[in-house]
C-alpha atoms as a PDB file:
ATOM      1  CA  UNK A   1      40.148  57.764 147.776  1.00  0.00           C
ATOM      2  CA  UNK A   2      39.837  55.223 144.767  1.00  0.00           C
ATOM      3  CA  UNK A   3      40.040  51.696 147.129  1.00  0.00           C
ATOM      4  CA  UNK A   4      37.149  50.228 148.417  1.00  0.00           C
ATOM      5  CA  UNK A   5      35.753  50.996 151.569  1.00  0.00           C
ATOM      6  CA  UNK A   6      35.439  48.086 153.930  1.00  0.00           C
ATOM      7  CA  UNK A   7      35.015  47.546 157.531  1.00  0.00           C
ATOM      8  CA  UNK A   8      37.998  46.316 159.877  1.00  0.00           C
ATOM      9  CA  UNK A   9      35.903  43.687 160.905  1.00  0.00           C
ATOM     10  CA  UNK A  10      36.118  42.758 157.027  1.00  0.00           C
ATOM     11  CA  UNK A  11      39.831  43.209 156.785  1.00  0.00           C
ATOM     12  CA  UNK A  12      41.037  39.716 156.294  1.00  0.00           C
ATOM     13  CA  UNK A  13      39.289  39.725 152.807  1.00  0.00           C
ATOM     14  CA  UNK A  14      41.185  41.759 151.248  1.00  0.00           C
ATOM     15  CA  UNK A  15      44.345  40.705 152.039  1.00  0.00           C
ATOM     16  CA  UNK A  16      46.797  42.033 149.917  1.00  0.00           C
ATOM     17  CA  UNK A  17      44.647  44.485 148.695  1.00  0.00           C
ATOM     18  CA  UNK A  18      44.070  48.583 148.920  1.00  0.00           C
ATOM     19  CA  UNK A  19      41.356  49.131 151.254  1.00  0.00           C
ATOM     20  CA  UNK A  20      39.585  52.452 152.590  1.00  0.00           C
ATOM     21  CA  UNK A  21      38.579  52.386 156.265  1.00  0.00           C
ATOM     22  CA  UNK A  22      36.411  55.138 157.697  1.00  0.00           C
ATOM     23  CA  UNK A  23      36.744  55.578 161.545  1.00  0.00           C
ATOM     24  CA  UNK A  24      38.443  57.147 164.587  1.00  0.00           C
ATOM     25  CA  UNK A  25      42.059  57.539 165.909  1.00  0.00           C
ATOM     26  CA  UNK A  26      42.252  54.960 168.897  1.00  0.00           C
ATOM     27  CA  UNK A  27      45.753  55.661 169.743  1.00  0.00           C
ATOM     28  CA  UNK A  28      49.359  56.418 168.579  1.00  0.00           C
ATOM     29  CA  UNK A  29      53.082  55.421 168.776  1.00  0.00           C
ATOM     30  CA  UNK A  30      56.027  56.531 166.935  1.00  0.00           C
ATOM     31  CA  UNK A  31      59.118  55.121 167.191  1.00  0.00           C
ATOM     32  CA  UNK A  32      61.765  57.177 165.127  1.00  0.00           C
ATOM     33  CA  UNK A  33      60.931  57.671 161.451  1.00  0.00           C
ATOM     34  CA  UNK A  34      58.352  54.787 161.830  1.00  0.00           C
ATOM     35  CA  UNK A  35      54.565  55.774 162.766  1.00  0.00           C
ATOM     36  CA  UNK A  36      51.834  53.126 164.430  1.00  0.00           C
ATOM     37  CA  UNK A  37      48.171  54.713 164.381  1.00  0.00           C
ATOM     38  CA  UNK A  38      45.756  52.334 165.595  1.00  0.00           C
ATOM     39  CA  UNK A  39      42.113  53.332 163.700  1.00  0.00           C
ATOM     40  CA  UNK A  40      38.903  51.619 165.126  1.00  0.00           C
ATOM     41  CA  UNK A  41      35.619  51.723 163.384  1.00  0.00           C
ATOM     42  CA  UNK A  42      32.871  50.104 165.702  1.00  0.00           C
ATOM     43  CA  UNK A  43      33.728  46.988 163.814  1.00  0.00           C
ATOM     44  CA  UNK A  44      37.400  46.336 165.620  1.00  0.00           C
ATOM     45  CA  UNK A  45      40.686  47.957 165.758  1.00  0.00           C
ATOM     46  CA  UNK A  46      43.908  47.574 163.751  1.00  0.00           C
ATOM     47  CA  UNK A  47      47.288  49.141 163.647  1.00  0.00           C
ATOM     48  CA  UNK A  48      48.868  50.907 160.811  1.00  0.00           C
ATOM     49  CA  UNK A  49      52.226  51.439 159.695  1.00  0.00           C
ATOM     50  CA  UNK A  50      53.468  55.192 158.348  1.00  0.00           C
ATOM     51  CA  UNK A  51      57.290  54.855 157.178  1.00  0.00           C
ATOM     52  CA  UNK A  52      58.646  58.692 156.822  1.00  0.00           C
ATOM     53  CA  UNK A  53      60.496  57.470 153.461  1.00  0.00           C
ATOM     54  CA  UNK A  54      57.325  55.445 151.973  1.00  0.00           C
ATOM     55  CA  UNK A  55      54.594  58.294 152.212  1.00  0.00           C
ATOM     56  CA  UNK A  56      54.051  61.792 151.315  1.00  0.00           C
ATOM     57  CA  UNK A  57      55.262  64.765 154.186  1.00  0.00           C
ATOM     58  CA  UNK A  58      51.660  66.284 153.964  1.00  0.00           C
ATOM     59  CA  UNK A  59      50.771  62.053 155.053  1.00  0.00           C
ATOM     60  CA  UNK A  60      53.586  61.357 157.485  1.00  0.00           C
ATOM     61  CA  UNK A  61      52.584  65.306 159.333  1.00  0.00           C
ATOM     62  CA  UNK A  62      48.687  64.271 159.461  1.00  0.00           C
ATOM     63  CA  UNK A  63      49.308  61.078 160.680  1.00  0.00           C
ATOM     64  CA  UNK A  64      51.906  62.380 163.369  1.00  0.00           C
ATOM     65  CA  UNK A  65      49.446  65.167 164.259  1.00  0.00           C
ATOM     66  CA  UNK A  66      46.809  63.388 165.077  1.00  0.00           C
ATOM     67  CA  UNK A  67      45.389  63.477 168.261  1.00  0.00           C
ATOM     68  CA  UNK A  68      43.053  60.650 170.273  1.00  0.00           C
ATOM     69  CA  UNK A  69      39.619  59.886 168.716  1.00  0.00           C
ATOM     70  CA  UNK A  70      40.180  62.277 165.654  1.00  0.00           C
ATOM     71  CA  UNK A  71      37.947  61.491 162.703  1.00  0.00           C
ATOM     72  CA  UNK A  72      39.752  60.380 159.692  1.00  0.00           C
ATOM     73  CA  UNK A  73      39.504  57.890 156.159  1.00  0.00           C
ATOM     74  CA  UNK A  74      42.358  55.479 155.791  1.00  0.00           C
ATOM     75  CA  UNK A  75      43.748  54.008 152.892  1.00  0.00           C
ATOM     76  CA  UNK A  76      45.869  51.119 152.602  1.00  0.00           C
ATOM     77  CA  UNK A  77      47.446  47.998 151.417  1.00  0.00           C
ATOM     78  CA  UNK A  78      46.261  45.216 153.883  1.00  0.00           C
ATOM     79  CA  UNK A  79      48.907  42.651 155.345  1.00  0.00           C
ATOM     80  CA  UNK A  80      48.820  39.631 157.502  1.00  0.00           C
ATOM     81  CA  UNK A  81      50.446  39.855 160.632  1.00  0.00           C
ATOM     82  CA  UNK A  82      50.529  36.717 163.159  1.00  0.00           C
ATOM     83  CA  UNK A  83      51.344  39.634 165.675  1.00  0.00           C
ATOM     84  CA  UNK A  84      48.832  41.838 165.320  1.00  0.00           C
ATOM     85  CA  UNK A  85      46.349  41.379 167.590  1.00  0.00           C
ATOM     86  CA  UNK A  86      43.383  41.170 164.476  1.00  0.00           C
ATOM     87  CA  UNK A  87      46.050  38.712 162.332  1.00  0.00           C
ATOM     88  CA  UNK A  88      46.052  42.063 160.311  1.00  0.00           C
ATOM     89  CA  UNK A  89      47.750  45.613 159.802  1.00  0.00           C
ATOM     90  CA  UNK A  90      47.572  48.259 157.068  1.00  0.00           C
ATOM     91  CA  UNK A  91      49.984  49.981 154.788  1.00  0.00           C
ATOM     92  CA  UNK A  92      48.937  53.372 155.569  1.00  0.00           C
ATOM     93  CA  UNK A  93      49.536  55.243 151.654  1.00  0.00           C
ATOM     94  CA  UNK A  94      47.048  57.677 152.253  1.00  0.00           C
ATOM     95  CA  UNK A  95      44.670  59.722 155.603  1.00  0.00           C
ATOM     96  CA  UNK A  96      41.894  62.594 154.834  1.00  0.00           C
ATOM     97  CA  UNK A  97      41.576  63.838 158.486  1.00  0.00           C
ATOM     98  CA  UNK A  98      37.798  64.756 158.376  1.00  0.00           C
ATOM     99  CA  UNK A  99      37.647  66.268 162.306  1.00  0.00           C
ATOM    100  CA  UNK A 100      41.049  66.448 164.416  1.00  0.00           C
ATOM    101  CA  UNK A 101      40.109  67.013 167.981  1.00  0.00           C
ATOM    102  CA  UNK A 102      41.842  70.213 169.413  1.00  0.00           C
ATOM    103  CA  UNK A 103      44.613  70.370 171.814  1.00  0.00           C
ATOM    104  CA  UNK A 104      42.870  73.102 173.856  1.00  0.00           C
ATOM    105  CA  UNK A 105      39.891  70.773 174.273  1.00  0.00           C
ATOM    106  CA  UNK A 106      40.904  67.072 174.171  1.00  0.00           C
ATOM    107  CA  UNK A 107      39.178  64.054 174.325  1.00  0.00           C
ATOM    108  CA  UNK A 108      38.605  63.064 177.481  1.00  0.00           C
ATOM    109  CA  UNK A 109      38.879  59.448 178.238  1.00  0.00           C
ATOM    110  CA  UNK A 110      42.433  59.086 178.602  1.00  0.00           C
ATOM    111  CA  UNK A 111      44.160  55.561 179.106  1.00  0.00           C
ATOM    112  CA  UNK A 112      44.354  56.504 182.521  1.00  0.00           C
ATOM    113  CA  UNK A 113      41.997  55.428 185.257  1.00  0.00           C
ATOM    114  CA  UNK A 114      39.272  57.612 185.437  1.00  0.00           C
ATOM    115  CA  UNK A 115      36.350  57.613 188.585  1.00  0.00           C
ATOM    116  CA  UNK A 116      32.922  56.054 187.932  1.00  0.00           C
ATOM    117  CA  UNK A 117      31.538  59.318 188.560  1.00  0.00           C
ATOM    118  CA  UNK A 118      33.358  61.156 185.840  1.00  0.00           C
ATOM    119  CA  UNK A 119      32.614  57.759 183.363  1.00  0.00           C
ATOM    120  CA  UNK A 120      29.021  58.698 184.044  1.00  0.00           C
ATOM    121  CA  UNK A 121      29.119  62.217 183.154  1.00  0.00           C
ATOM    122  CA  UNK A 122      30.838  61.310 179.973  1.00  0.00           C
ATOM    123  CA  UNK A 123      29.035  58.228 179.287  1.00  0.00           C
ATOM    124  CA  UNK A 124      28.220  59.393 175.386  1.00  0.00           C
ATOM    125  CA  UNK A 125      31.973  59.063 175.283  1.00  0.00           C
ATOM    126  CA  UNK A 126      32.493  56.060 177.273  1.00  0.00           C
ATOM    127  CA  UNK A 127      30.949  53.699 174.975  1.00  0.00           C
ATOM    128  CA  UNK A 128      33.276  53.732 172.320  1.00  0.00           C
ATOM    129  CA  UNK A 129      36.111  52.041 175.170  1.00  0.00           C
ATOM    130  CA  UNK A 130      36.746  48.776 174.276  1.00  0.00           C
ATOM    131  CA  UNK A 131      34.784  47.336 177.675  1.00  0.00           C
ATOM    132  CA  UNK A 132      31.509  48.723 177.144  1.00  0.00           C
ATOM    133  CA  UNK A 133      31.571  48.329 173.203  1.00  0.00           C
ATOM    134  CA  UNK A 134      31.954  44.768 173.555  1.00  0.00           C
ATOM    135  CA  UNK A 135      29.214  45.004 176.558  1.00  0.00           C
ATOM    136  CA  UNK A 136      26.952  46.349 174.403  1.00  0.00           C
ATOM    137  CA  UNK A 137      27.636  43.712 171.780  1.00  0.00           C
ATOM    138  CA  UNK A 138      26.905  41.318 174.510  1.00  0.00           C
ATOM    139  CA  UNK A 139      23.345  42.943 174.847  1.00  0.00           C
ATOM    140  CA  UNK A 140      22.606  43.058 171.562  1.00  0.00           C
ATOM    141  CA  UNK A 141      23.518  39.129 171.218  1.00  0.00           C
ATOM    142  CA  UNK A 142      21.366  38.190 174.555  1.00  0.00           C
ATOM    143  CA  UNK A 143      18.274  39.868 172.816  1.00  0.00           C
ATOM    144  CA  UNK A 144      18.331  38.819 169.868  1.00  0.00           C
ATOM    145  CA  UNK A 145      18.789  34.753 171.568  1.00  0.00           C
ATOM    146  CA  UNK A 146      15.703  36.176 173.791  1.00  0.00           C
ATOM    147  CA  UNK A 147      13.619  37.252 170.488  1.00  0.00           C
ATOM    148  CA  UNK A 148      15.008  33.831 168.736  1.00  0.00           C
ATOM    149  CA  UNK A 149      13.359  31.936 171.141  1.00  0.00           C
ATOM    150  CA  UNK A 150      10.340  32.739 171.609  1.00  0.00           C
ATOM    151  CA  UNK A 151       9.265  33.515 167.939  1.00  0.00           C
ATOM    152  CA  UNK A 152      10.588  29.903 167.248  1.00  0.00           C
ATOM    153  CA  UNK A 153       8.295  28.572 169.428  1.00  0.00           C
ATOM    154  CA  UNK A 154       5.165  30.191 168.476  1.00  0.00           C
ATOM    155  CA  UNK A 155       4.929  33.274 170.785  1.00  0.00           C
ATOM    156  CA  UNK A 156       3.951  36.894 169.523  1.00  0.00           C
ATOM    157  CA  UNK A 157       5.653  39.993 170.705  1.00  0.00           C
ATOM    158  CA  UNK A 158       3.301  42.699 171.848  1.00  0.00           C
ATOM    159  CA  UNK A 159       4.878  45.659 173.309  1.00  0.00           C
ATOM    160  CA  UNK A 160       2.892  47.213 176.136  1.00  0.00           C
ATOM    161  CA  UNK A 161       2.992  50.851 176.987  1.00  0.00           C
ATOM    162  CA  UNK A 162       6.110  52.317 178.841  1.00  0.00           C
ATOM    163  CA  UNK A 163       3.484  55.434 180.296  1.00  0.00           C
ATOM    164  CA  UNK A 164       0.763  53.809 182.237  1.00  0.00           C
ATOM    165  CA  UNK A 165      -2.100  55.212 184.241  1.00  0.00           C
ATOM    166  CA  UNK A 166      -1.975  52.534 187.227  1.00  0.00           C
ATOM    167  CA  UNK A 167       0.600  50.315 188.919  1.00  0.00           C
ATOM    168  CA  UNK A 168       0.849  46.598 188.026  1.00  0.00           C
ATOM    169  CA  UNK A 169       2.916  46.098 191.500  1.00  0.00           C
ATOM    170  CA  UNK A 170       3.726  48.118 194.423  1.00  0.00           C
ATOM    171  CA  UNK A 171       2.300  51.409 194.500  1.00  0.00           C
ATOM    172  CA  UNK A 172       6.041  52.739 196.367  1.00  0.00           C
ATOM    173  CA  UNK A 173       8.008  52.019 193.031  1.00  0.00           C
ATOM    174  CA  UNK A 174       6.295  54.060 190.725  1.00  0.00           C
ATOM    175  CA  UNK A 175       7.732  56.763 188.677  1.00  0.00           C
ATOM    176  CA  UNK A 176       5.460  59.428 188.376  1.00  0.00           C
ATOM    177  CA  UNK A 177       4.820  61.216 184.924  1.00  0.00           C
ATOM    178  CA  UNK A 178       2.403  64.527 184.772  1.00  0.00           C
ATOM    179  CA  UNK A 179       0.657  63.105 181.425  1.00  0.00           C
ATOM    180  CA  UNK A 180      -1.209  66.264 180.419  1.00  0.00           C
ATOM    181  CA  UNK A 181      -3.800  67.122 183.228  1.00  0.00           C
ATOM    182  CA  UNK A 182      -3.505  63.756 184.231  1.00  0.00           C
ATOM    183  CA  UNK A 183      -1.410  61.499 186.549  1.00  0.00           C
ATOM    184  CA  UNK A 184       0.611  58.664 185.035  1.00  0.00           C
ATOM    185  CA  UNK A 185       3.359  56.661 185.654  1.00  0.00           C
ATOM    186  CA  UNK A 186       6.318  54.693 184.012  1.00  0.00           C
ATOM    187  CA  UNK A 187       5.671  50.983 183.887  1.00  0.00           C
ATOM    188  CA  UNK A 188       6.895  48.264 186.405  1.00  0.00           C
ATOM    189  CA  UNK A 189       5.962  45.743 184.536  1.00  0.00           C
ATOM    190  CA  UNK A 190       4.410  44.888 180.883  1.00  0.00           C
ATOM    191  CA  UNK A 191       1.960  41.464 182.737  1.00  0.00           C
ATOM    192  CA  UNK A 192      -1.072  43.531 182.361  1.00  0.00           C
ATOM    193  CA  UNK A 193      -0.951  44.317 178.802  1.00  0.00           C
ATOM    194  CA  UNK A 194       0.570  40.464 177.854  1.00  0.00           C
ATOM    195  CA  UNK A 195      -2.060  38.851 180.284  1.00  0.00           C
ATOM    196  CA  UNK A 196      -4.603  40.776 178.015  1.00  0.00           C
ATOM    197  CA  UNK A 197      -3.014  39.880 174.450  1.00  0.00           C
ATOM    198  CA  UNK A 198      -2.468  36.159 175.563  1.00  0.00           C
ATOM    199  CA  UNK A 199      -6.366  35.884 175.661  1.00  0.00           C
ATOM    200  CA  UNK A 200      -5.822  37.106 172.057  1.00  0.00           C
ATOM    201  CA  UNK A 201      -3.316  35.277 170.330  1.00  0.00           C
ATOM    202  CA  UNK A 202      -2.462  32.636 172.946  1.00  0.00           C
ATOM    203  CA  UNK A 203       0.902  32.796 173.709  1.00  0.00           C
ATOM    204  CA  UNK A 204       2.813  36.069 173.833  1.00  0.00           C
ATOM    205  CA  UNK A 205       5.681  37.799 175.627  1.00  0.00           C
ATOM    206  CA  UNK A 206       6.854  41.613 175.669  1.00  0.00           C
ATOM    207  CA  UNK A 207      10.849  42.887 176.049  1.00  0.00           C
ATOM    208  CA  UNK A 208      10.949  46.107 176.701  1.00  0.00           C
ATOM    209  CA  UNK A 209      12.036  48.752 179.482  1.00  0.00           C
ATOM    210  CA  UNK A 210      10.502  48.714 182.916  1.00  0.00           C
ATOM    211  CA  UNK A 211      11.159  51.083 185.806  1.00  0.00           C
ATOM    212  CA  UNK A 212      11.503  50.845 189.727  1.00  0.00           C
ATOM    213  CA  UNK A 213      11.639  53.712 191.975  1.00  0.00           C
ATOM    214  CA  UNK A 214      13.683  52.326 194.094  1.00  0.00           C
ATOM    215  CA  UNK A 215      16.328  54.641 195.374  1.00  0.00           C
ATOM    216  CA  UNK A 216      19.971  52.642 195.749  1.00  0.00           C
ATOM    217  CA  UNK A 217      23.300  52.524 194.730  1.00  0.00           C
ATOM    218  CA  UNK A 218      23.584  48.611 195.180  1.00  0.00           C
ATOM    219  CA  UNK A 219      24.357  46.467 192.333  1.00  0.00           C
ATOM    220  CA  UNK A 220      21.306  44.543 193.287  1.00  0.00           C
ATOM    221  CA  UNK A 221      18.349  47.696 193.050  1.00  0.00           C
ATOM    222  CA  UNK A 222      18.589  49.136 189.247  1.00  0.00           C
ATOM    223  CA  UNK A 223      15.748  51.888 188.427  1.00  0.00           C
ATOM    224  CA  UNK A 224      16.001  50.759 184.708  1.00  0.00           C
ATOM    225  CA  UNK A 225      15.978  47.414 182.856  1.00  0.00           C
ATOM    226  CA  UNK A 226      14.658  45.533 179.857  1.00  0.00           C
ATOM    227  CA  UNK A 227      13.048  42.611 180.981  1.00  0.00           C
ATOM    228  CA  UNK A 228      11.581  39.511 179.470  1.00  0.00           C
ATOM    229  CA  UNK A 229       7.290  38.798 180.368  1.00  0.00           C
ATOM    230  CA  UNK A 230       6.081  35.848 178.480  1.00  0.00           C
ATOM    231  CA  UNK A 231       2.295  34.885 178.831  1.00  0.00           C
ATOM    232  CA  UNK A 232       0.957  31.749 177.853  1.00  0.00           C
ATOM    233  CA  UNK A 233      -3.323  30.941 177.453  1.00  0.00           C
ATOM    234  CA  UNK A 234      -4.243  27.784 179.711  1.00  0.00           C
ATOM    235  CA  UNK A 235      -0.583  26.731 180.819  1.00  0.00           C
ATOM    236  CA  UNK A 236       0.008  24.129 183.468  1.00  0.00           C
ATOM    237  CA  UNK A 237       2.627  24.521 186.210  1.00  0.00           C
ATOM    238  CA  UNK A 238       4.337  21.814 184.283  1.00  0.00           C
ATOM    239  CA  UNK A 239       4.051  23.791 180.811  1.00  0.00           C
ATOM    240  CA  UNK A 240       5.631  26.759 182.246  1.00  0.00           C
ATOM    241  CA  UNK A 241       8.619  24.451 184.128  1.00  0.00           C
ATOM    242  CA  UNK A 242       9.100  22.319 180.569  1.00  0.00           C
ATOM    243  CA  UNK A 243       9.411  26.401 179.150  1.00  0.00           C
ATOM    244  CA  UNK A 244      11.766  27.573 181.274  1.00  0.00           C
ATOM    245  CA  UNK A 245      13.885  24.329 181.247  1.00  0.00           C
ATOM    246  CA  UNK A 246      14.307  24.735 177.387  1.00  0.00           C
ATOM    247  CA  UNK A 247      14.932  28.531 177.829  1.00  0.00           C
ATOM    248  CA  UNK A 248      18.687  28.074 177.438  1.00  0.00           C
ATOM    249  CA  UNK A 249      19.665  31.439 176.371  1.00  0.00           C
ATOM    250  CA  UNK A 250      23.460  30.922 177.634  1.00  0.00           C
ATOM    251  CA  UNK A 251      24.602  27.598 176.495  1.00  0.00           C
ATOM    252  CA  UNK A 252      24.048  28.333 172.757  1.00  0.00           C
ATOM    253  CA  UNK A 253      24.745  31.477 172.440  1.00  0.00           C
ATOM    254  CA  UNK A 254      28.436  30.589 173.592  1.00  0.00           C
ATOM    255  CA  UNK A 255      28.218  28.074 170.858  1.00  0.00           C
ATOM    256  CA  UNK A 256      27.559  30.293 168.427  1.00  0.00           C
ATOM    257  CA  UNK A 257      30.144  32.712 169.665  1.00  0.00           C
ATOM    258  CA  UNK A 258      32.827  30.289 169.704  1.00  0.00           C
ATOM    259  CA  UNK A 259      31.209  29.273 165.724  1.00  0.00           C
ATOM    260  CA  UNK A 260      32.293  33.178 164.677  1.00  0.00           C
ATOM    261  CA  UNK A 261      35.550  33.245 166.347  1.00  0.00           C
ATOM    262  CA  UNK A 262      36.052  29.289 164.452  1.00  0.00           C
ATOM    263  CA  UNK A 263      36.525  27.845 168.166  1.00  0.00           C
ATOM    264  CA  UNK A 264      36.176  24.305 169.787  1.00  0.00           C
ATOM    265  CA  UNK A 265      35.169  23.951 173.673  1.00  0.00           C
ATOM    266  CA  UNK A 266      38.733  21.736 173.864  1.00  0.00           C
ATOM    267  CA  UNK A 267      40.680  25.136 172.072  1.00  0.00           C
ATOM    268  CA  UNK A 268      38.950  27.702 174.809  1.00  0.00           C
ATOM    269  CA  UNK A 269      40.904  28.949 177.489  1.00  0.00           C
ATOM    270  CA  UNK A 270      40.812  26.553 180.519  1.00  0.00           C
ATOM    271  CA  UNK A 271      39.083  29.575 183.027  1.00  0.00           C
ATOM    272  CA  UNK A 272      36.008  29.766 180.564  1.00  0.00           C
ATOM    273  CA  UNK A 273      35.550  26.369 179.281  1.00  0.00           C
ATOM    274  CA  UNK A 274      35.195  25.522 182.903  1.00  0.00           C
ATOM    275  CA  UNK A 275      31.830  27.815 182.721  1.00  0.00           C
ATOM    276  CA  UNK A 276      30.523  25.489 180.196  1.00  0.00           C
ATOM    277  CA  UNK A 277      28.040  23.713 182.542  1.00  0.00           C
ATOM    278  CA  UNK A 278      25.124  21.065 181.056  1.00  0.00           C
ATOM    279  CA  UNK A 279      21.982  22.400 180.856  1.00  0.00           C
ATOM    280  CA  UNK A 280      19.406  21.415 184.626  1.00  0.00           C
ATOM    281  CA  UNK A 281      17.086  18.658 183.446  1.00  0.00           C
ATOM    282  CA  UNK A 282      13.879  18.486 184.003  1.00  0.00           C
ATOM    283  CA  UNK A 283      14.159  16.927 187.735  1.00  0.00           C
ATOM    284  CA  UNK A 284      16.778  19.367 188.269  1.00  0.00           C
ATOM    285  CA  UNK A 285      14.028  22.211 187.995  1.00  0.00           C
ATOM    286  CA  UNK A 286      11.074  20.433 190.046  1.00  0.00           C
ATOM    287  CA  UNK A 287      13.444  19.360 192.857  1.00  0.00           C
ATOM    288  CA  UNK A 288      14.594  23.303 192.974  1.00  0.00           C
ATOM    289  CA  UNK A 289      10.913  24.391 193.067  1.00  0.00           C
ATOM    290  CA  UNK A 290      10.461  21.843 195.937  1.00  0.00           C
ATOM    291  CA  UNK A 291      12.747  23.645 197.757  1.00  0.00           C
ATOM    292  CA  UNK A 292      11.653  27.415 197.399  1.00  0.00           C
ATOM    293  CA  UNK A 293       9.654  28.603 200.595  1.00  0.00           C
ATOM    294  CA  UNK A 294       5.855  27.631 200.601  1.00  0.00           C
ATOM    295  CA  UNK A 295       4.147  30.387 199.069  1.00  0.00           C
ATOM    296  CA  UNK A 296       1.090  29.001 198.062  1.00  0.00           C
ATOM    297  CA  UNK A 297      -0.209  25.699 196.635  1.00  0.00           C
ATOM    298  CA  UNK A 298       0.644  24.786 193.259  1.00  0.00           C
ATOM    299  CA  UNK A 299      -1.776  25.670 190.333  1.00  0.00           C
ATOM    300  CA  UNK A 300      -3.433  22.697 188.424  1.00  0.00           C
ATOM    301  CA  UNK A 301      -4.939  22.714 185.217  1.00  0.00           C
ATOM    302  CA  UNK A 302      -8.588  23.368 186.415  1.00  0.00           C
ATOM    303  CA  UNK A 303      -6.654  26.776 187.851  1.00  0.00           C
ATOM    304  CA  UNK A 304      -5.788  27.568 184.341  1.00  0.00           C
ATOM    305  CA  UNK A 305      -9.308  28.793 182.404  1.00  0.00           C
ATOM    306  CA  UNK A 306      -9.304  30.873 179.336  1.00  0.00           C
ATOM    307  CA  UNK A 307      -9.236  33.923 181.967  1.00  0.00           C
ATOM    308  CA  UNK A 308      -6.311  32.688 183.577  1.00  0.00           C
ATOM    309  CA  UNK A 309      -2.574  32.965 182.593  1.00  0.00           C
ATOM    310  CA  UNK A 310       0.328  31.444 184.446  1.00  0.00           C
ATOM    311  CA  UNK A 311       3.969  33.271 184.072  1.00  0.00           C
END
């Protein structure tokens, strides 16, 4: 195939224009001598159009052959569509059909509902559903604001050791690892490691998987999670408040969200731009502190030596 390849993300700029897409068989409809693949590439999804009388048989039999998640390259004329869901669909002229998935043993995420259980055992499949794609593009945005934020405010990331030899918490959560002729276990918590490197290089953090061996099914207990551990050299109660105040992860990352998809707050629907909350002040954050439990008095800035670290 001669056209360019792009991705369907891309599609819009080539409107007009014979494109090459290289992806997956989402789903299918025919209606009479008319044929409407939809192909998805990681990048999005759009729907093609096969007319019997406009392609070759060898096309128009691939095409109707094709069964759920087969592999193929697309070629095609792109053309704007208000209707399609993307603003876009292709021209199908031309499919190579690198993988078709068998009949006798089909792919096996149907549109129907399907039991967490069996989503689990299939979860290498799973992912490619248009849910947990965009869930993991979620993720992947959340970091990244995470990483932003930090580095633009001076912090290093060290990454601390996911097989440790003690824990840094309870001793009840730990996963145990036989390290060699050793005993070791996989970390609860990065503090240790950051609490050492913030001596170093002042203020740090780590992201990175921790582990609790915590047996539940509750959405509140997970065994596995990336979590956030910034450290900071001779901080103040009121240093780490003014941090954690300014730690608006949320608020702009909508914003920049709503820059890709060229939206306003006033053109959002009215259920989500009712989420768009100001960000707590200052007072906001010491009169919620005031009202945690007393735990233990509050640290001052004689508390916070150069052996001394406050989270």
């Amino acid at each position: 195939m001669s056209s360019p390849v792009t991705t369907i993300a891309e599609i819009g700029k080539h409107e007009g224009q014979s494109v090459t897409i290289r992806g997956w068989l989402y789903n299918l409809r025919e209606s009479g001598k008319l044929l409407f693949p939809q192909f998805r590439d990681g990048s999005g999804i759009i729907q093609g159009v096969v007319p019997k009388n406009a392609v070759t048989p060898e096309v128009f039999d691939a095409v109707k052959t094709l069964t759920q998640e087969s592999s193929v390259i697309v070629e095609g004329k792109v053309r704007a569509d208000k209707r399609a869901p993307g603003g876009y669909e292709l021209d199908v002229a031309n499919v190579q059909v690198v993988q078709r998935v068998p009949e006798s043993s089909p792919y096996p995420i149907t549109p129907k509902e399907h039991g967490t259980d069996f989503l689990m055992e299939h979860r290498h499949l799973w992912v490619r559903s248009q849910r947990q794609a965009a869930i993991l593009r979620v993720r992947a945005e959340i970091i990244k604001a995470a990483r932003d934020f930090f580095d633009e405010r001076g912090f290093t990331l060290t990454d601390p050791p996911i097989i440790t030899p003690a824990a840094c918490e309870g001793t009840t959560t730990l996963f145990p690892v036989d390290y060699f002729e050793e005993q070791a276990y996989l970390t609860q918590s990065g503090q240790l490691y950051v609490e050492a490197t913030a001596m170093a290089l002042g203020k740090v953090y780590s992201f990175g998987p921790t582990f609790r061996a915590e047996k539940s099914k509750t959405r509140r207990h997970l065994t596995e999670f990336w979590m956030v551990e910034p450290e900071v050299a001779y901080a103040t109660l009121d240093d780490v408040m003014e941090e954690a105040r300014s730690h608006e992860i949320g608020t702009p990352r909508r914003d920049q969200v709503r820059r890709r998809r060229g939206q306003r707050k006033d053109e959002l629907p009215q259920e989500v731009a009712a989420h768009e909350k100001p960000s707590p002040t200052r007072a906001d954050l010491v009169n919620a502190w005031r009202s945690l439990p007393a735990m233990q008095p509050p640290l001052t800035a004689a508390d916070c030596g150069a052996n001394r670290t406050v989270e």
